[in-house]
Protein backbone atom coordinates (compact mmCIF):
# COMPACT_ATOMS: atom_id res chain seq x y z
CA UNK A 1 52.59 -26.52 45.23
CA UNK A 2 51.53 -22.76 46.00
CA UNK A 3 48.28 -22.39 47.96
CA UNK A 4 45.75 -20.28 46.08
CA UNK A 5 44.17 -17.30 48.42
CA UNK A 6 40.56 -18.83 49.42
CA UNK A 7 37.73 -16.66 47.18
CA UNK A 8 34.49 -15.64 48.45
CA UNK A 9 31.60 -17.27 47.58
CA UNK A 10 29.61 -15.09 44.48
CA UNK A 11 25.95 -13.56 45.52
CA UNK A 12 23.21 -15.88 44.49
CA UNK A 13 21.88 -13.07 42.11
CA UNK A 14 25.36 -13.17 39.99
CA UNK A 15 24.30 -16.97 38.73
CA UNK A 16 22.61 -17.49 35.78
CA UNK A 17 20.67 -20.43 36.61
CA UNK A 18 18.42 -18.61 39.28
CA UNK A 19 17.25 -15.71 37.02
CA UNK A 20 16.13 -18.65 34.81
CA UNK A 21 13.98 -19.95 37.61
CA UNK A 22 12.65 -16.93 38.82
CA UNK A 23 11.78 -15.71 35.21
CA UNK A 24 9.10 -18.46 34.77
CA UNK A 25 6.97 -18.04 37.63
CA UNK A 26 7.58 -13.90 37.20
CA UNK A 27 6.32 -14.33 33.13
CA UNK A 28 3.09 -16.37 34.18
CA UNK A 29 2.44 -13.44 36.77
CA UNK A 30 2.39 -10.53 34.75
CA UNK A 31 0.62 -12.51 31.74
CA UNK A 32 -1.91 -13.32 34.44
CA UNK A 33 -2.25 -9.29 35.13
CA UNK A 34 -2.32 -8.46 31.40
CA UNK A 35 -5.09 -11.07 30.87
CA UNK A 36 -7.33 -9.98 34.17
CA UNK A 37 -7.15 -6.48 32.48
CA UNK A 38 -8.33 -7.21 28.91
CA UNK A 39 -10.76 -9.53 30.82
CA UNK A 40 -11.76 -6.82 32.91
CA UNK A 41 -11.88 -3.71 30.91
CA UNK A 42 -13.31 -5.61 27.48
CA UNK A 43 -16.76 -5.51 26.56
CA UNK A 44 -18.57 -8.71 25.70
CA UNK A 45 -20.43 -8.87 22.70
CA UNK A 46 -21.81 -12.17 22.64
CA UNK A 47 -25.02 -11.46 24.06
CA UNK A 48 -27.42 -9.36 22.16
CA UNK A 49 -29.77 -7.60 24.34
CA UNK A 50 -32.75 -8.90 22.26
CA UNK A 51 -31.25 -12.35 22.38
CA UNK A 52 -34.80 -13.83 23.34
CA UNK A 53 -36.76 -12.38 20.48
CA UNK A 54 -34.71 -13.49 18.07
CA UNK A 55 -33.78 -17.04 19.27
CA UNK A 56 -37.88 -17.70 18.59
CA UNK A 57 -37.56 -16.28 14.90
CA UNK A 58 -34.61 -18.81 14.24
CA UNK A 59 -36.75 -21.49 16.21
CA UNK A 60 -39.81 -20.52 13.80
CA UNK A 61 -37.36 -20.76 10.44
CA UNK A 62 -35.95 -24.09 11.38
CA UNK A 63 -39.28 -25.28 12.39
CA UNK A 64 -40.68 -24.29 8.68
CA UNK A 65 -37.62 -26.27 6.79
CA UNK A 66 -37.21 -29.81 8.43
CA UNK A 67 -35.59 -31.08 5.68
CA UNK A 68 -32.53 -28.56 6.32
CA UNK A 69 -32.01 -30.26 9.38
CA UNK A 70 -32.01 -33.70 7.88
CA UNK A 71 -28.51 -34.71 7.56
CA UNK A 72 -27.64 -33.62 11.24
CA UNK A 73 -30.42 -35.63 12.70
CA UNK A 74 -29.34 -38.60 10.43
CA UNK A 75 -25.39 -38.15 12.06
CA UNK A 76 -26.73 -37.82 15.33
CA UNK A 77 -28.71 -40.88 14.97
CA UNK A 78 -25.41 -42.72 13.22
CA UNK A 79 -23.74 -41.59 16.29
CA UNK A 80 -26.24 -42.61 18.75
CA UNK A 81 -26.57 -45.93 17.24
CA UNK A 82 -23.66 -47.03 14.86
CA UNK A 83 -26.36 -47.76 12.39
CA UNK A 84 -25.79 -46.07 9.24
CA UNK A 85 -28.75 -44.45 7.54
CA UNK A 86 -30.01 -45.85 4.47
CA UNK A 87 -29.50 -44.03 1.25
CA UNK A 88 -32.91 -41.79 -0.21
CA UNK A 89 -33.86 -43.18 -3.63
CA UNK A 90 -34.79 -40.93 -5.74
């Protein structure tokens, strides 16, 4: 048999399989930098800066029209309970 000259061992960054386990941790990283910036730099327009004022209004209009609120009261109850409300008769 003819002996085969001895070959050097290839640098890690020639396989394959360790650019596919450095690419995971390196995607999460620079999605958590792309995030932090929208985070950071977006402006948040949840809040309205007369959210008091307004909050009593919607207070006041639910408060006139209890019978709007009927059927969630009833399903909390139903959940509360397990007792099913009885059907209105006209």
């Amino acid at each position: 048999m003819a002996q085969s000259e001895p070959t050097s061992p290839r640098p890690w960054w020639r396989f394959g399989h360790v650019w596919l386990v450095i690419s995971g941790p390196a995607i999460v990283v620079v999605a958590s930098f792309i995030t932090f910036y929208l985070a950071a730099n977006g402006t948040d327009h949840v809040v309205d800066e007369d959210y008091y004022r307004k909050g009593i209004e919607i207070n006041r209009t639910l408060a006139d029209t209890p019978e709007s609120l009927a059927p969630a009261v009833q399903a909390r109850n139903h959940a509360q309970t397990g007792v099913k409300p009885s059907p209105k008769t006209p």
